[in-house]
PDB file of N, CA and C in Angstrom:
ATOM      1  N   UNK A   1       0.826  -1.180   0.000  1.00  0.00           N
ATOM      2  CA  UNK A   1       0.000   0.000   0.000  1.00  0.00           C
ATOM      3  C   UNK A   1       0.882   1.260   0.000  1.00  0.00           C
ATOM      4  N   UNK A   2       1.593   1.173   0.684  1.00  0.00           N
ATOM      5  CA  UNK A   2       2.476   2.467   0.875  1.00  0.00           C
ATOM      6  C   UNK A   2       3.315   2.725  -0.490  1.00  0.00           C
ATOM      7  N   UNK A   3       3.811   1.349  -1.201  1.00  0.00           N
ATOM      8  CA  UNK A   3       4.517   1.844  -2.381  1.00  0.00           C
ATOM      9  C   UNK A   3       4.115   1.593  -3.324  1.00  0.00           C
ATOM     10  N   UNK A   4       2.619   1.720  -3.273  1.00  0.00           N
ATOM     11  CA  UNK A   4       1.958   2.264  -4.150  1.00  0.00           C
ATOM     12  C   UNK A   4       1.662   3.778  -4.307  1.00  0.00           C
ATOM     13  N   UNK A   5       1.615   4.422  -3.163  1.00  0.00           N
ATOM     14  CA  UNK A   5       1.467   5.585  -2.961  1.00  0.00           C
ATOM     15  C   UNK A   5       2.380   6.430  -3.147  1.00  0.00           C
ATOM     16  N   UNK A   6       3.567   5.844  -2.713  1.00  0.00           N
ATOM     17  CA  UNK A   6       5.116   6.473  -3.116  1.00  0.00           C
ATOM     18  C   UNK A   6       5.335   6.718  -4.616  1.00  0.00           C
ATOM     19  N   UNK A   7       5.184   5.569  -5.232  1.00  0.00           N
ATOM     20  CA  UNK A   7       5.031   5.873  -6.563  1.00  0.00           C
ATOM     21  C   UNK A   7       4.171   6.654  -7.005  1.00  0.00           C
ATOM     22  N   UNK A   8       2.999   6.987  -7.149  1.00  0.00           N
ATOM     23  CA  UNK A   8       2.018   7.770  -7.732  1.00  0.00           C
ATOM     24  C   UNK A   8       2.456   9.243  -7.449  1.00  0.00           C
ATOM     25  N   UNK A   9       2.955   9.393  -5.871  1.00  0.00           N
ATOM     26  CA  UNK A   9       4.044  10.730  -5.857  1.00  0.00           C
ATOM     27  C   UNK A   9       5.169  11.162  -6.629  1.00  0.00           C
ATOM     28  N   UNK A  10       5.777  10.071  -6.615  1.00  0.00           N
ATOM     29  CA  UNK A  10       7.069  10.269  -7.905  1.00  0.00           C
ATOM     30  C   UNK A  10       6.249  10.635  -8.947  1.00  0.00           C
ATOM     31  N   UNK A  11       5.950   9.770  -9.511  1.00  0.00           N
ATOM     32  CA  UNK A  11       5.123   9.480 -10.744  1.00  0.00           C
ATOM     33  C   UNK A  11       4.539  11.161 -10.762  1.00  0.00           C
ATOM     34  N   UNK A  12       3.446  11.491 -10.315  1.00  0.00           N
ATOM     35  CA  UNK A  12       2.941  12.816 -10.441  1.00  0.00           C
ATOM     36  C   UNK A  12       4.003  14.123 -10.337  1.00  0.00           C
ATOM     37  N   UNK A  13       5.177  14.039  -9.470  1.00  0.00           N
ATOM     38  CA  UNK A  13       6.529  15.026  -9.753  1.00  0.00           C
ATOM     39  C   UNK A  13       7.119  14.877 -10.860  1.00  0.00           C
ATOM     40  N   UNK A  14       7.540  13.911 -11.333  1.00  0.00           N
ATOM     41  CA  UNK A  14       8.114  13.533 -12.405  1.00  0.00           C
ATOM     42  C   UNK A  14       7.054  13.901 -13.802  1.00  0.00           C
ATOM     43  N   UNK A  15       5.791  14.034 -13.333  1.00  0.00           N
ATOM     44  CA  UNK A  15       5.022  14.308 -14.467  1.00  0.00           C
ATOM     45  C   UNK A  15       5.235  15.693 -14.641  1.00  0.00           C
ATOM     46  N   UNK A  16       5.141  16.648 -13.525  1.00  0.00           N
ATOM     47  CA  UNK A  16       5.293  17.703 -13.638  1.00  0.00           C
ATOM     48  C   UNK A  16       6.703  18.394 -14.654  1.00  0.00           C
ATOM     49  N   UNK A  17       7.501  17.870 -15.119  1.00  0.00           N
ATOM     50  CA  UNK A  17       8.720  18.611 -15.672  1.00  0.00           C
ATOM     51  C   UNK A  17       8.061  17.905 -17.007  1.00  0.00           C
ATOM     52  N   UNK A  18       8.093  18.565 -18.087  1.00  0.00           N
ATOM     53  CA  UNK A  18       8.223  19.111 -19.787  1.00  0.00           C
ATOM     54  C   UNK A  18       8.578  17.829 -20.265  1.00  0.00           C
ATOM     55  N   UNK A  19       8.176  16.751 -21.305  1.00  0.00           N
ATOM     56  CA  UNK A  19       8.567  15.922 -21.778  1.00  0.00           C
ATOM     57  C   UNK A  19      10.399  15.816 -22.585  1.00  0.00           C
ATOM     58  N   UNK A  20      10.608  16.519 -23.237  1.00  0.00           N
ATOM     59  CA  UNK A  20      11.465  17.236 -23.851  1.00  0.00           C
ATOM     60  C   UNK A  20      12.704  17.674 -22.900  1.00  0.00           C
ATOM     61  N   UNK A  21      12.353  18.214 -21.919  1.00  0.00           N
ATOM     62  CA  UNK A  21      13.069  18.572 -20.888  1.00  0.00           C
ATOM     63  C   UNK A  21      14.069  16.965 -20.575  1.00  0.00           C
ATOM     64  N   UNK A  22      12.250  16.132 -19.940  1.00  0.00           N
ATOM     65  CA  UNK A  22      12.740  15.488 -19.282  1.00  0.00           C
ATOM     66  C   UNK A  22      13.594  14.341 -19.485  1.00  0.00           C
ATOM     67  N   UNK A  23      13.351  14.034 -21.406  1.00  0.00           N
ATOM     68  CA  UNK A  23      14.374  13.284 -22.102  1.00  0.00           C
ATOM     69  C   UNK A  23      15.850  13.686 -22.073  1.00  0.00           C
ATOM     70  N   UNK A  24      15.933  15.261 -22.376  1.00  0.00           N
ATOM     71  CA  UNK A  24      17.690  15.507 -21.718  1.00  0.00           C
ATOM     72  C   UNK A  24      18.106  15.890 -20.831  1.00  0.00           C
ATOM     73  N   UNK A  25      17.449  15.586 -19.336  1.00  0.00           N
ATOM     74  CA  UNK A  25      17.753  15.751 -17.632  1.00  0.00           C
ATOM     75  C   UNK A  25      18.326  13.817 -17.941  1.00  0.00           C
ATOM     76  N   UNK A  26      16.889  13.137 -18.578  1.00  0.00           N
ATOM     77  CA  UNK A  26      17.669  11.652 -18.255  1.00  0.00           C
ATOM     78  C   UNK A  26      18.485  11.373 -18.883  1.00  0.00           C
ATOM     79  N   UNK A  27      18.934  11.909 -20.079  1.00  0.00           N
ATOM     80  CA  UNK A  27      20.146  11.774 -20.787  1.00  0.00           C
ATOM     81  C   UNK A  27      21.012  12.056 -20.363  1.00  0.00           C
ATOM     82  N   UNK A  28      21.610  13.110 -19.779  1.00  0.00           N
ATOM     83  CA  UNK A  28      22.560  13.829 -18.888  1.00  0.00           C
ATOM     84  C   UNK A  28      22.800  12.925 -17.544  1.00  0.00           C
ATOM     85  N   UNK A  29      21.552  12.303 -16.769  1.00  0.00           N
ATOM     86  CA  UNK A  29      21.687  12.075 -15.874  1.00  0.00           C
ATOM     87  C   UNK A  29      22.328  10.371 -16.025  1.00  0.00           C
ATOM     88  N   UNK A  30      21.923   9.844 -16.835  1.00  0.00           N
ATOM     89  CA  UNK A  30      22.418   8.696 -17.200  1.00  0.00           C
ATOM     90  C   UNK A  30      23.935   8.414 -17.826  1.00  0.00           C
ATOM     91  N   UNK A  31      23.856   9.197 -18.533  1.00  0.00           N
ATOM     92  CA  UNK A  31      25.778   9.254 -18.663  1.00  0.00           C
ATOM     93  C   UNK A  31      26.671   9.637 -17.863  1.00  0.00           C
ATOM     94  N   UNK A  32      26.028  10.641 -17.248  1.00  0.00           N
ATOM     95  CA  UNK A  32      26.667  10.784 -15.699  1.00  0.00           C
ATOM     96  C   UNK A  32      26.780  10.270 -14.790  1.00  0.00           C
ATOM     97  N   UNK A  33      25.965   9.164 -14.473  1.00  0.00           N
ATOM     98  CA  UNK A  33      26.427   7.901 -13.750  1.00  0.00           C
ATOM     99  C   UNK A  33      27.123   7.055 -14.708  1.00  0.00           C
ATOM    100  N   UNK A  34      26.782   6.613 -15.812  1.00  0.00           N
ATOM    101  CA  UNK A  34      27.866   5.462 -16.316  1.00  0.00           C
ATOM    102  C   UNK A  34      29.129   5.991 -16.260  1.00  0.00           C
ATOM    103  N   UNK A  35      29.954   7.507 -16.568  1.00  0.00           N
ATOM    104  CA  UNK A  35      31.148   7.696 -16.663  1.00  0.00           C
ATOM    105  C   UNK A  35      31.763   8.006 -15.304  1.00  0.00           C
ATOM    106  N   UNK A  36      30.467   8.044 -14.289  1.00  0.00           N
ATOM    107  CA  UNK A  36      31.401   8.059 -12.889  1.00  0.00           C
ATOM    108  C   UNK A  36      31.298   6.826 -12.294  1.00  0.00           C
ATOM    109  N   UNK A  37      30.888   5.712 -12.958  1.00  0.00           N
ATOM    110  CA  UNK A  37      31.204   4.127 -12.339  1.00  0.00           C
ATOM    111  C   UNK A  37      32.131   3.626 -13.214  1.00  0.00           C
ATOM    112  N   UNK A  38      32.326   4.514 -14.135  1.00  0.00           N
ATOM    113  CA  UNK A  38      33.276   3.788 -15.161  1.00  0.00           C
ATOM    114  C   UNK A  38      34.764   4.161 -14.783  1.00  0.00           C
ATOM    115  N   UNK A  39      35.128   5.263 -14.103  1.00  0.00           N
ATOM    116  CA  UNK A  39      36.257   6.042 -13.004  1.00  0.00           C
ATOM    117  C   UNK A  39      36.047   5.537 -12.189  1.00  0.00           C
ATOM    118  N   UNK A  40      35.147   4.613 -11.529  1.00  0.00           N
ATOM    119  CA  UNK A  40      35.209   4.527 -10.197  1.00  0.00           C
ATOM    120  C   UNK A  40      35.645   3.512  -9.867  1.00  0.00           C
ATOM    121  N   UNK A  41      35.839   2.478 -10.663  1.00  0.00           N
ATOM    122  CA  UNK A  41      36.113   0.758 -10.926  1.00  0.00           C
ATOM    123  C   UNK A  41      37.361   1.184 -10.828  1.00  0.00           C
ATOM    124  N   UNK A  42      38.293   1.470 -12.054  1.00  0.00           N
ATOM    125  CA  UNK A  42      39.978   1.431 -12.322  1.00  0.00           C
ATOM    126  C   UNK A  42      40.386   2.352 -10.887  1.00  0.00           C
ATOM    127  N   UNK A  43      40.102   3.646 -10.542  1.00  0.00           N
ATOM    128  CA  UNK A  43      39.866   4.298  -9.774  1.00  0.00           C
ATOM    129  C   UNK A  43      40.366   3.106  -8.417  1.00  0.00           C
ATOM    130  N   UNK A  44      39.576   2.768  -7.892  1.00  0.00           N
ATOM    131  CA  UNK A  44      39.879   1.914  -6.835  1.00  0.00           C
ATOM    132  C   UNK A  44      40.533   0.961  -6.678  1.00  0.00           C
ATOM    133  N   UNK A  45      40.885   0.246  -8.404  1.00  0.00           N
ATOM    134  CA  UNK A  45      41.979  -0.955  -8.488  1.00  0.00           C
ATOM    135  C   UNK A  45      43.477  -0.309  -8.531  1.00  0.00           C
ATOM    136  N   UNK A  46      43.492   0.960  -9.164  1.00  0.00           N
ATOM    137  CA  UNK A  46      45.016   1.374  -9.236  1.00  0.00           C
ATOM    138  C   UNK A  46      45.284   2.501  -8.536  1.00  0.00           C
ATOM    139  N   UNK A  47      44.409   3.061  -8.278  1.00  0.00           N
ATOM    140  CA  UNK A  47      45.185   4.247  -7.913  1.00  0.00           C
ATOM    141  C   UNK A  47      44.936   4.544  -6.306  1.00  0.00           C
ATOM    142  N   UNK A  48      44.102   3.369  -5.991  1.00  0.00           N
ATOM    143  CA  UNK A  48      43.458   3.342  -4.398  1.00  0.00           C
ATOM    144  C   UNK A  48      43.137   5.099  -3.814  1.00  0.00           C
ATOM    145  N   UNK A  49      42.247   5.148  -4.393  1.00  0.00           N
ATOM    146  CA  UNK A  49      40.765   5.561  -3.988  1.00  0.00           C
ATOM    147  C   UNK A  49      41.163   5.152  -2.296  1.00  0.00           C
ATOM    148  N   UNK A  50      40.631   7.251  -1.563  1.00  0.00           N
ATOM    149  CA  UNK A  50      39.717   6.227  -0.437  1.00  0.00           C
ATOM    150  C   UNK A  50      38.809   6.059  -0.137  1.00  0.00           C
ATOM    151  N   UNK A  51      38.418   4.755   0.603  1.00  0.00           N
ATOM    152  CA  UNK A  51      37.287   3.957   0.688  1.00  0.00           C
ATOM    153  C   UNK A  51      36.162   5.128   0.958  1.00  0.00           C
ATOM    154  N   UNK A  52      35.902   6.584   1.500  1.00  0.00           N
ATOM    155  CA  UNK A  52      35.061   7.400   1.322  1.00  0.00           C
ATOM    156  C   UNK A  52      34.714   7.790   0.472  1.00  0.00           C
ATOM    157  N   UNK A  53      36.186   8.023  -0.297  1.00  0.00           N
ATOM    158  CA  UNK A  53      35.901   8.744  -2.111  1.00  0.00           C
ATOM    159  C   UNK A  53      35.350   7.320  -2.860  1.00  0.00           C
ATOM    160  N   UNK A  54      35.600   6.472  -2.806  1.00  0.00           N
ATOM    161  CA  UNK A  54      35.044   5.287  -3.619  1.00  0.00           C
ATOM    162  C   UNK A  54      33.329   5.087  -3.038  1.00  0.00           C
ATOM    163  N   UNK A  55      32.934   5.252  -1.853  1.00  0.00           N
ATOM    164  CA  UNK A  55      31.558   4.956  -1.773  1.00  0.00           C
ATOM    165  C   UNK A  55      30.824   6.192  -2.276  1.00  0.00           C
ATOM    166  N   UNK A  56      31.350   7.617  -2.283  1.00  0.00           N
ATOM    167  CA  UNK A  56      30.706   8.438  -2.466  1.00  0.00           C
ATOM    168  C   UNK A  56      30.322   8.331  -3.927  1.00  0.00           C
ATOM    169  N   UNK A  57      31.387   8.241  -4.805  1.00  0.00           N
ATOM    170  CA  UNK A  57      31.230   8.176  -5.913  1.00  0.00           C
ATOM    171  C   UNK A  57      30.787   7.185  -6.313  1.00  0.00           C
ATOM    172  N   UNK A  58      30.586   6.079  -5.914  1.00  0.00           N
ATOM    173  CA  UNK A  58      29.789   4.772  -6.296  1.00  0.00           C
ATOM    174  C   UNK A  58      28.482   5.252  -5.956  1.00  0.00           C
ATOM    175  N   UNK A  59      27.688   5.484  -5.094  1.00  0.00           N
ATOM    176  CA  UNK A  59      26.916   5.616  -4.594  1.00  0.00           C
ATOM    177  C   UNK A  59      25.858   7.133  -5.452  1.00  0.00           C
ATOM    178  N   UNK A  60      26.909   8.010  -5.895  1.00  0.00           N
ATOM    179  CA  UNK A  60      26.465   8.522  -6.631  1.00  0.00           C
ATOM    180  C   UNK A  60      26.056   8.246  -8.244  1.00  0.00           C
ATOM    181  N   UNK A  61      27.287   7.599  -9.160  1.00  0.00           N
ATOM    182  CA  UNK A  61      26.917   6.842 -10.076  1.00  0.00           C
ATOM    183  C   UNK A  61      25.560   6.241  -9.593  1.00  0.00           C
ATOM    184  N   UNK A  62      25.420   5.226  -9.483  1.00  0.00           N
ATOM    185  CA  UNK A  62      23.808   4.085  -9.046  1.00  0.00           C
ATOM    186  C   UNK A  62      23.294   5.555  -8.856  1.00  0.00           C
ATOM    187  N   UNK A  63      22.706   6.388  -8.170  1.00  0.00           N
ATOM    188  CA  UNK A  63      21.981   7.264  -7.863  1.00  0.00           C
ATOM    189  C   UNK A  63      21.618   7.738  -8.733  1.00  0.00           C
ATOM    190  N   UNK A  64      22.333   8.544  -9.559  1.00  0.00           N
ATOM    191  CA  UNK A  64      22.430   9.295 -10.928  1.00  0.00           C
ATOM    192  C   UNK A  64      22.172   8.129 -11.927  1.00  0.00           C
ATOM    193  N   UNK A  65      22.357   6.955 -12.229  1.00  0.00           N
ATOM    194  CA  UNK A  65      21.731   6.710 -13.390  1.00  0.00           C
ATOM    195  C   UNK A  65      20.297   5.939 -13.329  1.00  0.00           C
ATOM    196  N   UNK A  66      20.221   5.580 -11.903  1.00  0.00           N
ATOM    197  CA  UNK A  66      18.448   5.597 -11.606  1.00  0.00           C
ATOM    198  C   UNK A  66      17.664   6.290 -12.030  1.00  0.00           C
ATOM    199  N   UNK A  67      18.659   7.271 -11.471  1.00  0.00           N
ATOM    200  CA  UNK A  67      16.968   8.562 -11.959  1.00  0.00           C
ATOM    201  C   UNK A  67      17.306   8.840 -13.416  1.00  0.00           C
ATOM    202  N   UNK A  68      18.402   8.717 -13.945  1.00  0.00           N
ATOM    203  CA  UNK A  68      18.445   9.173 -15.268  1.00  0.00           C
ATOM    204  C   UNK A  68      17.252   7.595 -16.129  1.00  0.00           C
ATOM    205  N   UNK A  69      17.279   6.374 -15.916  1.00  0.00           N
ATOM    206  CA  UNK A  69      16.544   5.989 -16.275  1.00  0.00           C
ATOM    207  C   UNK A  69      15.177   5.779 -16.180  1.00  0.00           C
ATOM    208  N   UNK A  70      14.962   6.721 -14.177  1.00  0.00           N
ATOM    209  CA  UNK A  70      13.577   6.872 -14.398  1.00  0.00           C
ATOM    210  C   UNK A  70      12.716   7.794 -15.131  1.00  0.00           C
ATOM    211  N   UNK A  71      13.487   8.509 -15.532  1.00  0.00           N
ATOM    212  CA  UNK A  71      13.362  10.284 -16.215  1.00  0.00           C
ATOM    213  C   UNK A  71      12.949   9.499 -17.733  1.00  0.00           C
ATOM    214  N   UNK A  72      14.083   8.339 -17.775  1.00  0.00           N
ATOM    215  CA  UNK A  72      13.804   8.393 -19.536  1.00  0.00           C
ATOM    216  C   UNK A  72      12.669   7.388 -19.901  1.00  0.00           C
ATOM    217  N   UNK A  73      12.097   6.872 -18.998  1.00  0.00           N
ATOM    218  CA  UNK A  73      10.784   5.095 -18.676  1.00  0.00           C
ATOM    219  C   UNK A  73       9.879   6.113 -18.159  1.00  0.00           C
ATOM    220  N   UNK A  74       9.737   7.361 -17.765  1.00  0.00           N
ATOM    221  CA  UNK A  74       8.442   7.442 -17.742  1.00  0.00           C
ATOM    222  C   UNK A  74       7.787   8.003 -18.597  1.00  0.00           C
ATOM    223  N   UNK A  75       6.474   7.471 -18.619  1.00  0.00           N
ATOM    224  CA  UNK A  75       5.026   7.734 -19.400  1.00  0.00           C
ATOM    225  C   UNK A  75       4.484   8.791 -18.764  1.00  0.00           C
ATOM    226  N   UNK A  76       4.254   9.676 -19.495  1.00  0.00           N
ATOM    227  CA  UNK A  76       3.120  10.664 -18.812  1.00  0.00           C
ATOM    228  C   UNK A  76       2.707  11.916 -19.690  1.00  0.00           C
TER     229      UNK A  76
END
């Protein structure tokens, strides 16, 4: 019940921004996570990353290309 409701909130914010818009927020937002998980891998094998800078930036990648793919999957 509840995440159903959660969603229909997203869902209705996310409706609110411009179709057009919202295809190049998720475009932007989606390459912007793949090229900061794509630094963030070698990043931590060679050049040791620390373990703060590696979660932050991991954590941001996944973050950033969520929403960049929820931006670009929704209907509305």
């Amino acid at each position: 019940m509840f995440r159903r409701e959660a969603r229909k909130i997203v869902s209705n914010i996310i409706g609110l921004i411009p179709e057009p818009v919202r295809k190049i927020v998720g475009l932007i937002l989606l390459i912007v996570g793949v090229v900061t998980l794509l630094r963030v891998y070698p990043g931590m094998l060679f050049f040791e990353l620390t373990d703060q800078m590696f979660f932050v930036a991991f954590f941001f990648g996944i973050f950033s290309s969520f929403l960049g793919i929820l931006f670009l999957r929704h209907k509305g």
